[in-house]
Protein backbone atom coordinates (compact mmCIF):
# COMPACT_ATOMS: atom_id res chain seq x y z
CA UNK A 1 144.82 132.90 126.60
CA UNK A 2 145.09 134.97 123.71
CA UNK A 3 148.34 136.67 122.91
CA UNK A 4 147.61 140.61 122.31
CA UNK A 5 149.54 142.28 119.23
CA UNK A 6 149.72 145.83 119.27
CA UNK A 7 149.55 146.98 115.65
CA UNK A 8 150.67 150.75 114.58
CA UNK A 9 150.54 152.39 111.31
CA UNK A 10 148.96 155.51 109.65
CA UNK A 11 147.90 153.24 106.64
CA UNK A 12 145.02 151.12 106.89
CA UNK A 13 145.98 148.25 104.00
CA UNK A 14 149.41 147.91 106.48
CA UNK A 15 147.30 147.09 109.42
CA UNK A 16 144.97 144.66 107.18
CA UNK A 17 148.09 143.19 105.38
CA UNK A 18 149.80 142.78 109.24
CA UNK A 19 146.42 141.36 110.69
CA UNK A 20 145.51 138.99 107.74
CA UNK A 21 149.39 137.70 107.87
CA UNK A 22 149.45 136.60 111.32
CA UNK A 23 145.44 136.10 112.08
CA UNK A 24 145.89 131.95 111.51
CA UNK A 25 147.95 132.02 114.85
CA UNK A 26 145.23 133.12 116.84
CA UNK A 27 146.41 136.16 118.46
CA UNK A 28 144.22 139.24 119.42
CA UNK A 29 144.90 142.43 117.49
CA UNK A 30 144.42 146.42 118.48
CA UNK A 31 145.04 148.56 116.00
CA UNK A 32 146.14 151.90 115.77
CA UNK A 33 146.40 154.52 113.18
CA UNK A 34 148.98 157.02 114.66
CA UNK A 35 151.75 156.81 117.32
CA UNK A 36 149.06 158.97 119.90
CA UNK A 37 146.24 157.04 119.62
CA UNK A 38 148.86 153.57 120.49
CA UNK A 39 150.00 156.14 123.58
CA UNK A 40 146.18 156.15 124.50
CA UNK A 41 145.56 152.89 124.15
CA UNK A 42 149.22 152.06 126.02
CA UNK A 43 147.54 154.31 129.12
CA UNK A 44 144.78 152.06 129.76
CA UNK A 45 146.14 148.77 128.31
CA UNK A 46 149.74 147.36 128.83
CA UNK A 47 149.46 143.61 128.83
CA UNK A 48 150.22 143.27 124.84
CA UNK A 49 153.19 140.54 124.30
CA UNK A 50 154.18 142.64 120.98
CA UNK A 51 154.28 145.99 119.16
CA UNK A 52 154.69 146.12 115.52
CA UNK A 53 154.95 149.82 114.88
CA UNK A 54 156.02 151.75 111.65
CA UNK A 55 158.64 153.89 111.57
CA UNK A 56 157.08 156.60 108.92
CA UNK A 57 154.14 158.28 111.01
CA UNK A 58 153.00 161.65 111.14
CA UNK A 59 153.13 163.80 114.00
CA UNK A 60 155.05 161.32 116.20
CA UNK A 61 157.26 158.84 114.44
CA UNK A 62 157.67 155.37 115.48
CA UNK A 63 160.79 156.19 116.80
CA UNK A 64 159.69 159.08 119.45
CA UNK A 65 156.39 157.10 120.07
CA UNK A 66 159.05 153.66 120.93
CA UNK A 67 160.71 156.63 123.63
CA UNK A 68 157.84 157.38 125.32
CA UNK A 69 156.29 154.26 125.49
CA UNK A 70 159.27 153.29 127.33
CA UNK A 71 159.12 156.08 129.54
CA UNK A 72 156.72 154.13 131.52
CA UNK A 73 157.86 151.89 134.00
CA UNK A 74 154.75 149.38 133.41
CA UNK A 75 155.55 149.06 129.51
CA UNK A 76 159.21 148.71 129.42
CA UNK A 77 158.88 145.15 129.30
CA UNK A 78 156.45 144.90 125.91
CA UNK A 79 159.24 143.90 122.66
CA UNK A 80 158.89 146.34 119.67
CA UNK A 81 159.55 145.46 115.79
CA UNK A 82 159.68 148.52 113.59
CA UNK A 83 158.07 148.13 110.41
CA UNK A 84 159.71 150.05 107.30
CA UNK A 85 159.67 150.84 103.72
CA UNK A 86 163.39 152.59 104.27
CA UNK A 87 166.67 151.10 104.60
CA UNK A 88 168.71 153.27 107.24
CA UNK A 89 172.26 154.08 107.94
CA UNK A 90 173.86 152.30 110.83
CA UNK A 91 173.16 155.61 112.72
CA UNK A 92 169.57 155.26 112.20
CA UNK A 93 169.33 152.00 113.09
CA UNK A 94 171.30 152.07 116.63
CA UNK A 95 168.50 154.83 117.45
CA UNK A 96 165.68 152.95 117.10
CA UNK A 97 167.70 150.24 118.96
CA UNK A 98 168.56 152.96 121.44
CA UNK A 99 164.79 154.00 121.88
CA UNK A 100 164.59 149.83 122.72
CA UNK A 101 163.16 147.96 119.77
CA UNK A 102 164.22 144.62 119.38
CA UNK A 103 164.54 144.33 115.63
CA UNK A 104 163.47 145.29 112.34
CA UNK A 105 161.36 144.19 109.65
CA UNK A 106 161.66 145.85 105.92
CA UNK A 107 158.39 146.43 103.29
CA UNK A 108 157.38 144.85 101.14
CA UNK A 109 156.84 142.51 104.24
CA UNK A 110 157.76 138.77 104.01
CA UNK A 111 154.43 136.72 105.24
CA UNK A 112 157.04 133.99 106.68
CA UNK A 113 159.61 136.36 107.91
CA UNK A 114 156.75 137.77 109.70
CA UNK A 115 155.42 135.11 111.28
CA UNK A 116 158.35 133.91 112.51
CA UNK A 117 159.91 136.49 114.37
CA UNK A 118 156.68 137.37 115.58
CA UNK A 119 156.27 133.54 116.78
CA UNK A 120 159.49 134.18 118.53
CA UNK A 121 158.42 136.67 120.78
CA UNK A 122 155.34 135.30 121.24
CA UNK A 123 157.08 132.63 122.76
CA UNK A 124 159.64 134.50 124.93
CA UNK A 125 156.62 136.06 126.04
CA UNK A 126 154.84 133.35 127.69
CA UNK A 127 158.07 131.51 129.09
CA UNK A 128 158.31 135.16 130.72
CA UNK A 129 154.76 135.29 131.96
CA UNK A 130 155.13 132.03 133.32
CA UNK A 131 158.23 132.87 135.33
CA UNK A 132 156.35 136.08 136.35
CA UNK A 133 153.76 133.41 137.83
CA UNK A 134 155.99 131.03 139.18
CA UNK A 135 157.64 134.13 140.78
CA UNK A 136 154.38 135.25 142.21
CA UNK A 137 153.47 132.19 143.41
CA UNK A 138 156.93 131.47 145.29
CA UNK A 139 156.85 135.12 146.74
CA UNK A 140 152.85 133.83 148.04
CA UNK A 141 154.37 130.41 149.15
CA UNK A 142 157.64 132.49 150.78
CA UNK A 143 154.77 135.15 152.76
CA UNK A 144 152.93 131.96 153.80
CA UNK A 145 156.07 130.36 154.64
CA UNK A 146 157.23 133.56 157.00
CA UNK A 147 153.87 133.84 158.72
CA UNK A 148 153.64 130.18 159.86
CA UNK A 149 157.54 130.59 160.92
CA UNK A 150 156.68 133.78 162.88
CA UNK A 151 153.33 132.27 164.21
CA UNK A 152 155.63 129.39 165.37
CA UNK A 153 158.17 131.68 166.59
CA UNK A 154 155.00 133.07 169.31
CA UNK A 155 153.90 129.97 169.99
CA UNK A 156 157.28 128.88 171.02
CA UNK A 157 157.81 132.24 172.77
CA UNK A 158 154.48 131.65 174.73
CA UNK A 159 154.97 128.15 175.62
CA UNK A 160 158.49 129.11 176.65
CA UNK A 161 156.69 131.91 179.32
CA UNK A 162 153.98 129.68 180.47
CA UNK A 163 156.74 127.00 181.29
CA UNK A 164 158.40 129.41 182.75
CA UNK A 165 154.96 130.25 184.58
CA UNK A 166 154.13 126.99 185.42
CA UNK A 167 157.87 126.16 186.68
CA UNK A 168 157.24 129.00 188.86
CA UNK A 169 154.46 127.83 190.14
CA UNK A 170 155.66 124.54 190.56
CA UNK A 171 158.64 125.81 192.66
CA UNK A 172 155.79 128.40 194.61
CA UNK A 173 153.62 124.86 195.40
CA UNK A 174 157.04 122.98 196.31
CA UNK A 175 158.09 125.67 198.56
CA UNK A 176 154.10 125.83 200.46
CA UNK A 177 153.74 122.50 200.74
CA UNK A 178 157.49 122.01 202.48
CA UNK A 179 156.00 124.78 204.79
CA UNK A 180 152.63 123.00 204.77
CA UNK A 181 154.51 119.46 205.87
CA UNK A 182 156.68 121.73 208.27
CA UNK A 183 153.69 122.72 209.96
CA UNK A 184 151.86 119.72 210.13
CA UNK A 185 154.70 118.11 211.41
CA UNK A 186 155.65 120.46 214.49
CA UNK A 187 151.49 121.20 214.94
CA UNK A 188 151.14 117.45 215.66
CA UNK A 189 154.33 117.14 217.44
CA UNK A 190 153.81 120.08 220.05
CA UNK A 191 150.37 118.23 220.61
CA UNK A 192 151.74 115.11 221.67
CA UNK A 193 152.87 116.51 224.89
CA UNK A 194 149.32 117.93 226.60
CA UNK A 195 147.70 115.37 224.97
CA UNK A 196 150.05 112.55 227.33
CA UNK A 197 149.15 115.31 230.31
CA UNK A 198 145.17 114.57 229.22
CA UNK A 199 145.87 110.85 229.25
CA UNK A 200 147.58 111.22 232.42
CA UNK A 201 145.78 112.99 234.47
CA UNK A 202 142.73 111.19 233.33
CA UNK A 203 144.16 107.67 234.13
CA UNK A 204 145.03 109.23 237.66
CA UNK A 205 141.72 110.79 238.40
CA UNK A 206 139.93 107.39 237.68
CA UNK A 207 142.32 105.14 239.63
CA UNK A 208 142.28 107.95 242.26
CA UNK A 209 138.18 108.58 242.34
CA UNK A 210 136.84 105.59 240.81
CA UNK A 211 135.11 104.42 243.91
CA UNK A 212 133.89 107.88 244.64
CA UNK A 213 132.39 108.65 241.14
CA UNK A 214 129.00 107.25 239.82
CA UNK A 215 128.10 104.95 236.26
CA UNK A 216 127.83 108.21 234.40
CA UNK A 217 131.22 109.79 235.65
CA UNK A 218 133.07 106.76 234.98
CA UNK A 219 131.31 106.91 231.50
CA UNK A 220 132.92 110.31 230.73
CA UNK A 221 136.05 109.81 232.74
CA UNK A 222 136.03 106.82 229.76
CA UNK A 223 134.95 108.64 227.21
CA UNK A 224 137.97 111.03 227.80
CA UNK A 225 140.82 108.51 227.62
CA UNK A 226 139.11 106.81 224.71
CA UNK A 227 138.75 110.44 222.74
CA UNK A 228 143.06 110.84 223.83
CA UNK A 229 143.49 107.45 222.39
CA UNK A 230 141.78 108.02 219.07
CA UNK A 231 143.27 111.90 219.32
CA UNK A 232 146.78 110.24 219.77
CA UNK A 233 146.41 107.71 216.53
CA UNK A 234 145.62 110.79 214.42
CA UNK A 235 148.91 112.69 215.38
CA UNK A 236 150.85 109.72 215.07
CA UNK A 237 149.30 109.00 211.43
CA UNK A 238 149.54 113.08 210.66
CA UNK A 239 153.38 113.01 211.70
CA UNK A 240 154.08 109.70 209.95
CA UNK A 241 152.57 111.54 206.48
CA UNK A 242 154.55 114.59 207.34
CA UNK A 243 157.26 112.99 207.60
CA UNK A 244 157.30 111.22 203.81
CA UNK A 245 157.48 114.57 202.06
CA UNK A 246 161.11 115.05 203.22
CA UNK A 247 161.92 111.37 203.50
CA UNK A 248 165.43 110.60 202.08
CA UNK A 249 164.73 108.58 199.53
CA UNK A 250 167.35 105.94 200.23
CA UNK A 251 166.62 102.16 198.88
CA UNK A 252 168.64 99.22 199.92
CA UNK A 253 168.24 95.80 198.94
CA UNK A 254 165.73 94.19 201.08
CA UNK A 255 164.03 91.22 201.83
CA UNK A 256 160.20 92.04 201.48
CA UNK A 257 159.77 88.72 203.04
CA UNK A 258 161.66 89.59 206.04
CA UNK A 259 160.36 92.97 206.64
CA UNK A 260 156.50 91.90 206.23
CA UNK A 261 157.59 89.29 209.08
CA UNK A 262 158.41 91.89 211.11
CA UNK A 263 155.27 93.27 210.88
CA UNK A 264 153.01 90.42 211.75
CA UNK A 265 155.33 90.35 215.04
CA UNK A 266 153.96 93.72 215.60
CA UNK A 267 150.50 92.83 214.84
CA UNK A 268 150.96 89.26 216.75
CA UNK A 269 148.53 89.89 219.43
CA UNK A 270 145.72 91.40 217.40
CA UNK A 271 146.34 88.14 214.47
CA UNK A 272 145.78 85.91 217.53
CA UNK A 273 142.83 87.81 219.17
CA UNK A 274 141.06 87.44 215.27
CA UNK A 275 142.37 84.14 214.69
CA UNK A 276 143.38 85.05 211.61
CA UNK A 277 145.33 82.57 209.24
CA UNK A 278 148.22 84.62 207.40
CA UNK A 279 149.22 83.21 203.96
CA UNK A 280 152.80 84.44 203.23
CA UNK A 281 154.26 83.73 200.09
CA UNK A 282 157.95 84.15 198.60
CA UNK A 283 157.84 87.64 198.39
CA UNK A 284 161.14 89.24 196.92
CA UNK A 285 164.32 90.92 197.43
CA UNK A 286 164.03 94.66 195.96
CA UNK A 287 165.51 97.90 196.67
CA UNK A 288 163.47 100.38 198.82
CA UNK A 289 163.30 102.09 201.69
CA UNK A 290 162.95 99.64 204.78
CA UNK A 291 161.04 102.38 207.14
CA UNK A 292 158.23 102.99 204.02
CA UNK A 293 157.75 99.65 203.32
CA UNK A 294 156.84 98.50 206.86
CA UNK A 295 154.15 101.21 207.63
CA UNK A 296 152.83 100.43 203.88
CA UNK A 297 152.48 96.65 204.95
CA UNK A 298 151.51 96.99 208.40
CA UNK A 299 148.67 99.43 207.46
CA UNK A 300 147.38 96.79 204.59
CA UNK A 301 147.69 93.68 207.29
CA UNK A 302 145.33 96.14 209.67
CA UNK A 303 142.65 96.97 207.25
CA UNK A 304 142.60 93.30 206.91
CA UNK A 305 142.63 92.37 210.04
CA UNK A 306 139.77 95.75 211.49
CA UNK A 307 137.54 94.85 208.71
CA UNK A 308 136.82 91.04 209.08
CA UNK A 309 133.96 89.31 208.96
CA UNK A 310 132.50 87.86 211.95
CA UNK A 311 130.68 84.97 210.71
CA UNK A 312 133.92 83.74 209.14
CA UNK A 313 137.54 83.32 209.86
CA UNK A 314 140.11 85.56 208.50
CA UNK A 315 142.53 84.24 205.92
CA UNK A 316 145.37 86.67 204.86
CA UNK A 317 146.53 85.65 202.07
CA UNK A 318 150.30 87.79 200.99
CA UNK A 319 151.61 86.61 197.45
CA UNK A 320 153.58 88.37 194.81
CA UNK A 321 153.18 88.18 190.87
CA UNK A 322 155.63 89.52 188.29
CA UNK A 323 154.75 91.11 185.44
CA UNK A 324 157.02 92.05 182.38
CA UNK A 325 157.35 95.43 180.63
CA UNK A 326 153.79 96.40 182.10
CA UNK A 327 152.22 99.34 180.83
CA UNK A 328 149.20 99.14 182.30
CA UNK A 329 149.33 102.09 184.14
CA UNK A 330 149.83 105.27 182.86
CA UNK A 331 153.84 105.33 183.04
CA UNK A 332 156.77 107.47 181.32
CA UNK A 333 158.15 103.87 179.71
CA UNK A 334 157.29 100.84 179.99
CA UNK A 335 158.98 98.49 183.63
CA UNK A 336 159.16 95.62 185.05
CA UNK A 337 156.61 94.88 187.96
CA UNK A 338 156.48 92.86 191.34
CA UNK A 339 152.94 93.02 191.96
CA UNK A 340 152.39 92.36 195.51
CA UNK A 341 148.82 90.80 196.64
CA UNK A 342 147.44 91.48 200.13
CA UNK A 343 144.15 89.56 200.03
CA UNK A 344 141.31 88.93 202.88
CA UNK A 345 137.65 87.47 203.07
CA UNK A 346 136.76 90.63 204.65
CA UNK A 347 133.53 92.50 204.72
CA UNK A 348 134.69 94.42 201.64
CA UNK A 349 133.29 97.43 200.00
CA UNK A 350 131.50 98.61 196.86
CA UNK A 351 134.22 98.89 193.92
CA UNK A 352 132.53 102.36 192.88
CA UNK A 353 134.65 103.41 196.28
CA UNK A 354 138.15 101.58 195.22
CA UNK A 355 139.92 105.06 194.47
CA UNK A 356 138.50 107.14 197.28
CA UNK A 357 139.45 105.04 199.76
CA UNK A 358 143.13 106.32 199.03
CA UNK A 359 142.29 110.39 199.67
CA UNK A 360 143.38 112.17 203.25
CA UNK A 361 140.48 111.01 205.85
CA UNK A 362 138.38 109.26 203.30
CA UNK A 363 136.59 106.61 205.24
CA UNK A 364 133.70 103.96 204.44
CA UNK A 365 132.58 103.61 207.89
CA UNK A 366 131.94 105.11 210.97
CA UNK A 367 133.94 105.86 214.32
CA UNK A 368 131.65 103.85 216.12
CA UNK A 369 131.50 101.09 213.62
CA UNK A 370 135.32 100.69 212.85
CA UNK A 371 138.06 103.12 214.85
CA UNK A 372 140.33 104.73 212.49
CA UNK A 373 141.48 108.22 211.41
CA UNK A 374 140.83 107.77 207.47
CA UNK A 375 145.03 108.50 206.96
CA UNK A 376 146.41 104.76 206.84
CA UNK A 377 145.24 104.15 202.89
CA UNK A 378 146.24 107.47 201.95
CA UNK A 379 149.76 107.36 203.35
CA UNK A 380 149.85 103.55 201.78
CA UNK A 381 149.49 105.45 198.17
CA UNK A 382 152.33 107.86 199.11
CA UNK A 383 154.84 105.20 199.98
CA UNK A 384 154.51 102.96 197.14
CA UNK A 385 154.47 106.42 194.87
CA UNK A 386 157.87 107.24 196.46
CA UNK A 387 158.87 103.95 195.32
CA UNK A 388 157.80 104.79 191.66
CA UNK A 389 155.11 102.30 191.76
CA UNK A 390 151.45 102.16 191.76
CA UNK A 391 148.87 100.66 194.43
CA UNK A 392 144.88 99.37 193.29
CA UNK A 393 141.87 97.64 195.14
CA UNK A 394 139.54 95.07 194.20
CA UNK A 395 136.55 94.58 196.31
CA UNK A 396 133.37 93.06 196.26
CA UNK A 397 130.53 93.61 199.53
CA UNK A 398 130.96 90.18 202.20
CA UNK A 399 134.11 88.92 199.73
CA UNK A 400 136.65 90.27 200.68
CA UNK A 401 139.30 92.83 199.70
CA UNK A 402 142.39 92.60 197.19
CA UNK A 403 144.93 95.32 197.58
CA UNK A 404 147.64 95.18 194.69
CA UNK A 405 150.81 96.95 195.28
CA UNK A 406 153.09 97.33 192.32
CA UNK A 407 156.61 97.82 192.97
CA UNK A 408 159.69 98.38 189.97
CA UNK A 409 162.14 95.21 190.16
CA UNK A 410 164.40 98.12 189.66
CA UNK A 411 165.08 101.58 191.17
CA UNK A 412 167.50 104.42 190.03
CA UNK A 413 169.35 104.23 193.14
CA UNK A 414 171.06 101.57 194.63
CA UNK A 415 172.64 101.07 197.42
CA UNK A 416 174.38 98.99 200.52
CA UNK A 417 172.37 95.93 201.29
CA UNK A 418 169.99 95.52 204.72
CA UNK A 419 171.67 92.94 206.88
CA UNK A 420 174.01 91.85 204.38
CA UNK A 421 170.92 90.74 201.83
């Protein structure tokens, strides 16, 4: 841009001789013939860099016309040289310092003198109006700066209440489903006891009438104990889930080995009546919790053993795997794995089912088809959860069924060993 020169003087050659001096620099010149018409054109106009005013006006010398201009907040900043034929007094020339010019230039004017000290402020000028930029653009950056801290600021503020929320919430859900498992577990409990008066009394009417009754009494009389049998399965499984929500979650160091041999003692007569053939491998010693792990297993070794094929015998095959810093699941770092393998030649299912099968009373299959009460999977999925760990199926229809049970080699807590292990 083009510095502006504000040029005063009554006399027109002084404001030619001025303009024709200093035009080869390239600044932009407004004249003006009297120290009123440079107040006029100082009311609309206050960006000039210089003012090279005359000190020998009419009406208003350059001296009262320096005063007011400087009156003005907006035009105390603009430099003025006084131009003069006269050499003052000191007196004189403190005044028109007073009034705030910066300096003084005598007639006849020196062309190079001119230049010069104009070239000076010319220069001081635009290292100011850079600053002045600078300034402006650091007060922008600064305003920018204080609205992305304060928009930070109620971010952080409302993430800190909707934790607080959603802690609250989470304590509210805690606290209903403690009262939830509470229920459940006292609901299914206080059943037990006319449900055995049901089986009872039913077992004593039909050794007590049998001989009296006809096909289609006997048929209900049956129908009865059978709906008690199935009635007292579901309570059992109901209580057992209860009953995981307020588990102590104490591991010892156990033989997995050991404790799934426990369970095919349980399960001895129902292995034999299938004549299945169980597959154990060396299965190892972790810490967990002895009375999870056995339901887990023993509910796995049924499916197996309900859902064979009858065209085929059963293999059971149980065989572990270890895998290394697995992050194949969606964990907070990554572990190391035992992945346990509980695999049959089943009747298997469609894959598209492999993660329902693991909801509350999901089933594949009907009651008359297969008895169950749709609970045994799902509690399977809570146990090995409580053990941090994660728990997958891989099926395919008339091939069988692969459950995968992934257990940490390590837990958090550990303590005294089972039987010494």
């Amino acid at each position: 841009m083009h510095q502006k020169i504000l040029l005063v003087d009554d006399r027109e050659d002084n404001l030619l001789s001025m303009e024709a001096i200093l035009e080869t620099e390239g600044y932009q010149f407004v004249k003006a013939n009297s120290g009123r018409q440079a107040l006029k054109i100082l009311l609309a106009e206050f960006d000039f860099a210089l003012i090279l005013m005359d000190v020998e006006m009419p009406n208003l010398n350059g001296f009262e016309t320096a005063a007011l201009i400087y009156e003005r907040e907006k035009l105390k900043h603009i430099p003025i040289i006084f131009i003069t034929a006269h050499t003052y007094g000191e007196e004189n020339i403190f005044k028109g310092f007073r009034t705030g010019a910066v300096d003084y230039i005598y007639k006849p004017i020196n062309p190079e003198l001119l230049r010069v000290k104009v070239a000076v402020f010319i220069d001081l000028y635009k290292k100011n109006y850079q600053l002045v930029l600078q300034e402006k653009k650091l007060i922008a950056i600064n305003k920018s700066l204080q609205n992305e801290i304060n928009d930070r600021k109620a971010s952080e503020e409302k993430i800190i209440e909707l934790n607080k929320q959603l802690l609250n919430n989470i304590d509210g859900l805690e606290k209903a489903n403690k009262e939830l498992d509470r229920f459940a577990f006292m609901a299914s409990h206080d059943l037990q006891e006319p449900l055995r008066k049901i089986r009872t009394f039913s077992d004593r009417l039909f050794i007590k009438y049998k001989d009296q009754l006809d096909s289609d009494g006997i048929m209900n009389i049956n129908r009865i104990q059978s709906a008690a049998t199935r009635m007292q399965e579901l309570i059992k499984d109901i209580l057992t889930f209860s009953k995981l929500s307020v588990q102590n979650e104490s591991f010892v160091k156990a033989d997995l080995k050991l404790l799934v041999q426990e369970v095919l003692e349980d399960l001895q007569l129902t292995v034999l009546e299938k004549k299945a053939c169980i597959e154990l491998g060396a299965l190892p010693t972790l810490f967990v919790n002895p009375g999870l792990i056995k339901p887990l297993f023993f509910n796995l070794i049924s499916n197996a053993l309900k859902y064979s094929r009858k065209d085929q015998p059963l293999v059971i095959k149980i065989y572990p795997e270890y895998v290394h810093n697995d992050q194949s699941f969606q964990h907070s770092a990554a572990m190391n794995f035992c992945r346990i393998y509980v695999k049959d030649n089943g009747i298997g299912f469609d894959q598209q089912y492999a993660e329902q099968i693991f909801e509350m009373f999901q089933r594949l299959h009907t009651q008359t088809e297969y008895e169950g009460t749709g609970i045994g999977l799902a509690l399977c999925k809570q146990i090995v959860e409580k053990h941090k760990g994660f728990i997958s199926a891989l099926s395919k229809v008339n091939e069988g069924t692969t459950f995968i049970v992934s257990l940490p080699l390590q837990q958090p807590v550990k303590e005294k060993s089972l039987n010494g292990v």
